[in-house]
C-alpha atoms as a PDB file:
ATOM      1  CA  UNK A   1       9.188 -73.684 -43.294  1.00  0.00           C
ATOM      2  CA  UNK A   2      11.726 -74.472 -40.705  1.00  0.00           C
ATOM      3  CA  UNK A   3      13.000 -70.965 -40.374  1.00  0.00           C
ATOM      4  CA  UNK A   4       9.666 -69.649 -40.090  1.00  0.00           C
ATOM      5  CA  UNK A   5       8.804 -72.567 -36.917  1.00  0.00           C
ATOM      6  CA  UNK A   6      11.916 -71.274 -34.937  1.00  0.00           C
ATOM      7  CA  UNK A   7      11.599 -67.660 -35.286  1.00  0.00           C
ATOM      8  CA  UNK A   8       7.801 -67.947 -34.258  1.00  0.00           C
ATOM      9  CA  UNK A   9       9.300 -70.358 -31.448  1.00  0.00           C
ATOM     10  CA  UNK A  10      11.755 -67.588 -30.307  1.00  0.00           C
ATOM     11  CA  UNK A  11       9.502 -64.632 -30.732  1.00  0.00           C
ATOM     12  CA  UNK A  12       7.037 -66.541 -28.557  1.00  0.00           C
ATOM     13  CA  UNK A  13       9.938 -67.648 -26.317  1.00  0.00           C
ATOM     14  CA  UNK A  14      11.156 -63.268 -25.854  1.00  0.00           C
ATOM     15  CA  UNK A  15       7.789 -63.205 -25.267  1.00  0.00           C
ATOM     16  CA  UNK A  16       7.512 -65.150 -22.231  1.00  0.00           C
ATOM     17  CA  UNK A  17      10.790 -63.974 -21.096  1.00  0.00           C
ATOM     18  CA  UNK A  18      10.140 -60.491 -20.811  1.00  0.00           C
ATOM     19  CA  UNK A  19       6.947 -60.966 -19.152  1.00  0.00           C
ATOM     20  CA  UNK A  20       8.513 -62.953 -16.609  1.00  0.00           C
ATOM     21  CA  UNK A  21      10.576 -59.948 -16.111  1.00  0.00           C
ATOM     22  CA  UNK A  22       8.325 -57.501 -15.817  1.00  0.00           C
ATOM     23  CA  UNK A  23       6.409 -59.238 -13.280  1.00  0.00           C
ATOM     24  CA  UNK A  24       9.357 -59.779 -11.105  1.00  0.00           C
ATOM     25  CA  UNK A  25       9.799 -56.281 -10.585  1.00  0.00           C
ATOM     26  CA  UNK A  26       6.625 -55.078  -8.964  1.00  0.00           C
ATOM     27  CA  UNK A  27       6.353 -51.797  -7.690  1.00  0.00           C
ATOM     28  CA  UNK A  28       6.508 -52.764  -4.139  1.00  0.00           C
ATOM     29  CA  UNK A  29      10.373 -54.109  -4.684  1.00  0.00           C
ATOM     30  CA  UNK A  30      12.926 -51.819  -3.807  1.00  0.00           C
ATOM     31  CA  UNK A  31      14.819 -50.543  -6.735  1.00  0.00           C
ATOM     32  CA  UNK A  32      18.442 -51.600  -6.904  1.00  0.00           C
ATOM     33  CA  UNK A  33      20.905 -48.711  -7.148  1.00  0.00           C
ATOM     34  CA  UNK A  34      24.332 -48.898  -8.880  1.00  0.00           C
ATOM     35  CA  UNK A  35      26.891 -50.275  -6.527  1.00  0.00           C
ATOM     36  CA  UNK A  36      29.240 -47.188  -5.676  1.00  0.00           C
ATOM     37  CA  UNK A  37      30.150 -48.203  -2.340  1.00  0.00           C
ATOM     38  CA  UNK A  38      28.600 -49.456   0.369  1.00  0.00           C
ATOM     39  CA  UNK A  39      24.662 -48.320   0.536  1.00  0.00           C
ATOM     40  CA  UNK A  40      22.716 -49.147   3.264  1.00  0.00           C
ATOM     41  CA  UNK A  41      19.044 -48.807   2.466  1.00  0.00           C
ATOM     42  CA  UNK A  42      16.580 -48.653   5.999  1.00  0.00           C
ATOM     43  CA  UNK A  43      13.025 -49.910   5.388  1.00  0.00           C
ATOM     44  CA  UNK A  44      10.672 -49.299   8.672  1.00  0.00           C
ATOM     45  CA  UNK A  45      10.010 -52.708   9.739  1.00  0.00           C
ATOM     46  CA  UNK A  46       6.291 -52.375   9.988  1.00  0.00           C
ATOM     47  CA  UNK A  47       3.699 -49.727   9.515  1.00  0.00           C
ATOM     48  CA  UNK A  48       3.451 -49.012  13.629  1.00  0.00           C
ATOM     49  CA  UNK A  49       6.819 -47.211  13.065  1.00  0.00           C
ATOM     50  CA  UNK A  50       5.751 -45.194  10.393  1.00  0.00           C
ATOM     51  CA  UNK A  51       2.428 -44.711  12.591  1.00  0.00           C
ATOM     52  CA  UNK A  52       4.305 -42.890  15.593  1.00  0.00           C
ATOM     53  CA  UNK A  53       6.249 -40.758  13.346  1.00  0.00           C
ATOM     54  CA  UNK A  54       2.761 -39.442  12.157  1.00  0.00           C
ATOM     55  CA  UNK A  55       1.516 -39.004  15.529  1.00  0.00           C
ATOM     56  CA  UNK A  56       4.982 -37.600  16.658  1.00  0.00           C
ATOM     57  CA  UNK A  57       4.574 -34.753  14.251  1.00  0.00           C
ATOM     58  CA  UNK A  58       0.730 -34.617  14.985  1.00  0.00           C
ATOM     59  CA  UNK A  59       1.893 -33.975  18.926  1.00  0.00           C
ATOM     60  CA  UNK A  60       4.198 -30.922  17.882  1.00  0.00           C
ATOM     61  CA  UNK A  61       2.466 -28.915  15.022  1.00  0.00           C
ATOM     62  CA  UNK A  62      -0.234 -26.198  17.014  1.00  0.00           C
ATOM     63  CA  UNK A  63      -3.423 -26.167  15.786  1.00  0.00           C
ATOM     64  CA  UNK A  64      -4.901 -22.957  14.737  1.00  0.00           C
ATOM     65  CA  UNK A  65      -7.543 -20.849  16.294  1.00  0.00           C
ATOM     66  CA  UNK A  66      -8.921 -17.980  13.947  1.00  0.00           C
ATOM     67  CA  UNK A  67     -10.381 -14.668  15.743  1.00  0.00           C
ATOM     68  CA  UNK A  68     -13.935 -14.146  16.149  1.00  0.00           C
ATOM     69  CA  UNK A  69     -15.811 -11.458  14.132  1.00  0.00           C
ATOM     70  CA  UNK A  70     -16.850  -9.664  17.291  1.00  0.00           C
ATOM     71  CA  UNK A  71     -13.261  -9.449  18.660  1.00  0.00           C
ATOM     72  CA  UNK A  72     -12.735  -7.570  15.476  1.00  0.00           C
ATOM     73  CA  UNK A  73     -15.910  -5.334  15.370  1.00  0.00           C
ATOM     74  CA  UNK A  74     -14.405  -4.375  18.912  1.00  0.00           C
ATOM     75  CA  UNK A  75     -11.161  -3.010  17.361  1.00  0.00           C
ATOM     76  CA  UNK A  76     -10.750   0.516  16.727  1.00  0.00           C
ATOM     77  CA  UNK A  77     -10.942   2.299  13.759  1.00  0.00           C
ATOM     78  CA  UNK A  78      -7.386   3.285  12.341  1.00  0.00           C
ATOM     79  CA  UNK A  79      -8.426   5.552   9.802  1.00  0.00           C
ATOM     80  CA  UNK A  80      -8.943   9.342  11.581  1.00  0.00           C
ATOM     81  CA  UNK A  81     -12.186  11.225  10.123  1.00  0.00           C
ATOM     82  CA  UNK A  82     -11.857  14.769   9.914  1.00  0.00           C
ATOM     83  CA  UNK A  83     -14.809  15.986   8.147  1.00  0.00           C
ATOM     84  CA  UNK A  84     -16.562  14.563   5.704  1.00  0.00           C
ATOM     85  CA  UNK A  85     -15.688  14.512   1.658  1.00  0.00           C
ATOM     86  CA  UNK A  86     -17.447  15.993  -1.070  1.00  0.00           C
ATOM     87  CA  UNK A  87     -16.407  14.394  -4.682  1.00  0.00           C
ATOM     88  CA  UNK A  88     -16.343  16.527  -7.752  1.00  0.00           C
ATOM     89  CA  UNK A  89     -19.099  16.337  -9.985  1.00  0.00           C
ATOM     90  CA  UNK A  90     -20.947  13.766  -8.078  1.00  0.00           C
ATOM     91  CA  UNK A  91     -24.644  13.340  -6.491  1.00  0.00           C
ATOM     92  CA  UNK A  92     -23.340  12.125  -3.202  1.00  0.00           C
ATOM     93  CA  UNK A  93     -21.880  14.161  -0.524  1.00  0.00           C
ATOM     94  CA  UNK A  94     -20.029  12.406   1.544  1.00  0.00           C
ATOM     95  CA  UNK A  95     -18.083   9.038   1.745  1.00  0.00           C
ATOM     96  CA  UNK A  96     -19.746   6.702   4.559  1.00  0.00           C
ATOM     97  CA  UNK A  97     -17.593   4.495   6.928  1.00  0.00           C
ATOM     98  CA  UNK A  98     -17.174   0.738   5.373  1.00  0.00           C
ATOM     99  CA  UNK A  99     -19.981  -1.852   7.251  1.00  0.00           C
ATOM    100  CA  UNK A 100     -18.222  -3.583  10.366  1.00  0.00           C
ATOM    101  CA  UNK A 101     -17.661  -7.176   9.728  1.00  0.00           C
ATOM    102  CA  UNK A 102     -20.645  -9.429  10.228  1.00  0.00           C
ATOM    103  CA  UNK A 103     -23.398  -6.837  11.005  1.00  0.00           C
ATOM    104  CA  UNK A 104     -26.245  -7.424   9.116  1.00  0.00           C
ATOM    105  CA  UNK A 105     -27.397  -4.048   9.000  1.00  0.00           C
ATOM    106  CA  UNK A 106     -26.182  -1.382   6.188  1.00  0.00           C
ATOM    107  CA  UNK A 107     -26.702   1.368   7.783  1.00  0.00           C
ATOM    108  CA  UNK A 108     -24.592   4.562   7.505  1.00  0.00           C
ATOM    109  CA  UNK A 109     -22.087   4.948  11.198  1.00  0.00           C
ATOM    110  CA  UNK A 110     -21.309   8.759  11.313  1.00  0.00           C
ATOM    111  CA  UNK A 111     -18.217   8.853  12.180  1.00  0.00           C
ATOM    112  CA  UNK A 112     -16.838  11.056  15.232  1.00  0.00           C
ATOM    113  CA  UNK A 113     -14.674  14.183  14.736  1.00  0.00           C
ATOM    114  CA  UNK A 114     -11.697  13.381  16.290  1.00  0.00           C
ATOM    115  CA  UNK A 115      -9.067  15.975  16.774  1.00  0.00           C
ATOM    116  CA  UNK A 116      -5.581  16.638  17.546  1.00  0.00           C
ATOM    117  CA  UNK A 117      -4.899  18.137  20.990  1.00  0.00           C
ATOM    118  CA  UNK A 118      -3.648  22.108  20.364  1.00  0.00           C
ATOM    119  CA  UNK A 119       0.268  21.957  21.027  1.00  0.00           C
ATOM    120  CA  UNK A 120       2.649  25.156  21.586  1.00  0.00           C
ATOM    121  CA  UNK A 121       5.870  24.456  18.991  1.00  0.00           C
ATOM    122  CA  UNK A 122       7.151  27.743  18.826  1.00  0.00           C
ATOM    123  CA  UNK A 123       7.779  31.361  19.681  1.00  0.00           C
ATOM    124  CA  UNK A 124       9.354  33.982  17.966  1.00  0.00           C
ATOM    125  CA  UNK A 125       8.379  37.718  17.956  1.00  0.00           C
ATOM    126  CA  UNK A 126       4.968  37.647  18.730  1.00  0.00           C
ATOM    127  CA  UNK A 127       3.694  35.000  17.058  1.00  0.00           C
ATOM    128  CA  UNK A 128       2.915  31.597  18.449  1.00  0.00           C
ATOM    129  CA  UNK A 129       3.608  28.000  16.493  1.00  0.00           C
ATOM    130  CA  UNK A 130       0.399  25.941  17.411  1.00  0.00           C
ATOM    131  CA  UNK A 131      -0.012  22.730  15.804  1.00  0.00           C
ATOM    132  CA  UNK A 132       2.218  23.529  12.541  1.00  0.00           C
ATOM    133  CA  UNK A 133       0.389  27.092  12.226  1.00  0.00           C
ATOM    134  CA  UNK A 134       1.084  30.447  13.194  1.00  0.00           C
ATOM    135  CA  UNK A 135      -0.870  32.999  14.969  1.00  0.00           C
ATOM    136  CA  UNK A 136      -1.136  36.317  16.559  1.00  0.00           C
ATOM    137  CA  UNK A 137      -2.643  37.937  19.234  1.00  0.00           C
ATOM    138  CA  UNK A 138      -6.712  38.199  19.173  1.00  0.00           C
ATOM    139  CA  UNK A 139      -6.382  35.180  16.083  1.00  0.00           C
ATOM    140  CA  UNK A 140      -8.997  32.369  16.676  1.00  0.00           C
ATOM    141  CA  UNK A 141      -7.106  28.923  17.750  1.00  0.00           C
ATOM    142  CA  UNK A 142     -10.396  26.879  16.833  1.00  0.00           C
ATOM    143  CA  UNK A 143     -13.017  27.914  19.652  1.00  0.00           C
ATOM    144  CA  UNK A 144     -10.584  29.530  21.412  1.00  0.00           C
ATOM    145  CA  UNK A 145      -8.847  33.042  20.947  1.00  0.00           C
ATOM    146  CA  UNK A 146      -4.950  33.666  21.325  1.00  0.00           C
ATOM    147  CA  UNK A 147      -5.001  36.177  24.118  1.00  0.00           C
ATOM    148  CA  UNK A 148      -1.575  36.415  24.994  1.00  0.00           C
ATOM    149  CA  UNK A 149       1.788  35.383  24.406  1.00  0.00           C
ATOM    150  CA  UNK A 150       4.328  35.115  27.100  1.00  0.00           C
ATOM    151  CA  UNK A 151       8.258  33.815  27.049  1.00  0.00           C
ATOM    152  CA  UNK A 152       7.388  29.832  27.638  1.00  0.00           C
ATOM    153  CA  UNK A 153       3.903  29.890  26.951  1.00  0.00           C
ATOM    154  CA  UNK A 154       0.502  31.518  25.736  1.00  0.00           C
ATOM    155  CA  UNK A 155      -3.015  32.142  26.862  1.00  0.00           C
ATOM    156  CA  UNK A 156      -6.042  30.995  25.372  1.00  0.00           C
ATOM    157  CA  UNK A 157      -9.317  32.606  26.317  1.00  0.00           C
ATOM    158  CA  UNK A 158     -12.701  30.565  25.092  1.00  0.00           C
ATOM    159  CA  UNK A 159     -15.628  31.656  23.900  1.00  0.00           C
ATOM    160  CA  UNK A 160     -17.042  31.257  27.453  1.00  0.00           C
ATOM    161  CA  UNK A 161     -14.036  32.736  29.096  1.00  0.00           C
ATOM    162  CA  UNK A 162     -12.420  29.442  30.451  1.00  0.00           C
ATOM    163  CA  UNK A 163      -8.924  29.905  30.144  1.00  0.00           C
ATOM    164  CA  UNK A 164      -6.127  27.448  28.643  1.00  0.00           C
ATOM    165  CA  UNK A 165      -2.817  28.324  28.872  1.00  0.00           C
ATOM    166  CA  UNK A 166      -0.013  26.290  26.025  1.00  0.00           C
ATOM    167  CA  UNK A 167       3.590  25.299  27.446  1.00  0.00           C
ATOM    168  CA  UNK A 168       6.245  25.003  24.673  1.00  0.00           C
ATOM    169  CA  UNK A 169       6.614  20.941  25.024  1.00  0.00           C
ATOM    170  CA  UNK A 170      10.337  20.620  23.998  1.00  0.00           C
ATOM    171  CA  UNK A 171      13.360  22.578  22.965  1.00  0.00           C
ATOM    172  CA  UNK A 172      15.835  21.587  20.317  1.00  0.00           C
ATOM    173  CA  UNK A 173      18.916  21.894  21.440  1.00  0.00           C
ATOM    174  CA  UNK A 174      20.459  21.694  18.296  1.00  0.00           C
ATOM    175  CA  UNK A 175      19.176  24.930  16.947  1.00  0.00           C
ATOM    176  CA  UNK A 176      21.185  28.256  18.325  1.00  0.00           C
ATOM    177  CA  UNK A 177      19.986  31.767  17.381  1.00  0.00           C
ATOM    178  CA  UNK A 178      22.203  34.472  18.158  1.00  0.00           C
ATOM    179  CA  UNK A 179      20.878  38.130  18.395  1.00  0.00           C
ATOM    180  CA  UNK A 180      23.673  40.935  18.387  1.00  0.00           C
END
């Protein structure tokens, strides 16, 4: 019965002892590292320093300003309409323009027709380059008709017999055709 007493003595006794031990190492002590050297460990004396570094970085990050839905209703459209698009096989006819951001009504905006201004690429023979196609004399040039075609430029007569007259824009240089 003696044997029993002092190992219920020195279980109790561990006990106590690692208690104690746990309870002297709260969480707010500082750990202790390995000695490898010298290490110097800075704690901020009070919570003011810590305080001005928070404000510090407060001072230098920019605060963000979003953009307002009418600055963007305002922008322009980057997507060029040509005419509209009829699907295969479906009921509807054409393809509307998306709703503009924070209009509340749905309806339909027909889109305008823009196109590109007629440019003179090329001569050769008699045949004019205008806008990546050919033509000939008396061929319509949208609502205009190819009238003539001269060494630098053509006429264009309209359907109401204004005039405009086509200037080839650049040469290339680089290209060299040689007649014999």
């Amino acid at each position: 019965m003696g044997d029993c007493t002092t190992m219920k003595t020195f279980a109790l006794i561990s006990l106590i002892f690692s208690i104690t031990l746990c309870a002297n190492n709260a969480i707010n002590t500082p750990m202790v590292l390995p000695s490898a050297g010298n290490v110097t460990v800075l704690q901020p004396q009070s919570d003011k320093e810590l305080l001005w570094v928070d404000e510090q970085i407060k001072a230098i990050i920019p605060s963000r300003i979003g953009i307002s839905d009418g600055f963007i209703n305002s922008l322009l459209d980057p997507v060029k309409y040509t005419a509209a698009v009829r699907l295969p096989n479906s009921k509807v006819s054409t393809l509307l323009a998306p709703p503009k951001l924070g209009s509340m009504s749905l309806l339909p905006v027909i889109p305008k027709v823009l196109e590109e201004p007629l440019r003179l690429q090329a001569l050769m023979n008699k045949s004019a380059l205008i806008n990546g196609k050919w033509y000939k004399i008396n061929d319509a040039v949208r609502s205009y008709s190819l009238a003539e075609i001269k060494q630098g430029s053509v006429l264009l007569s309209g359907k109401k017999g204004q005039p405009l007259i086509l200037f080839l824009s650049k040469s290339n240089n680089n290209i060299k055709i040689n007649t014999k």
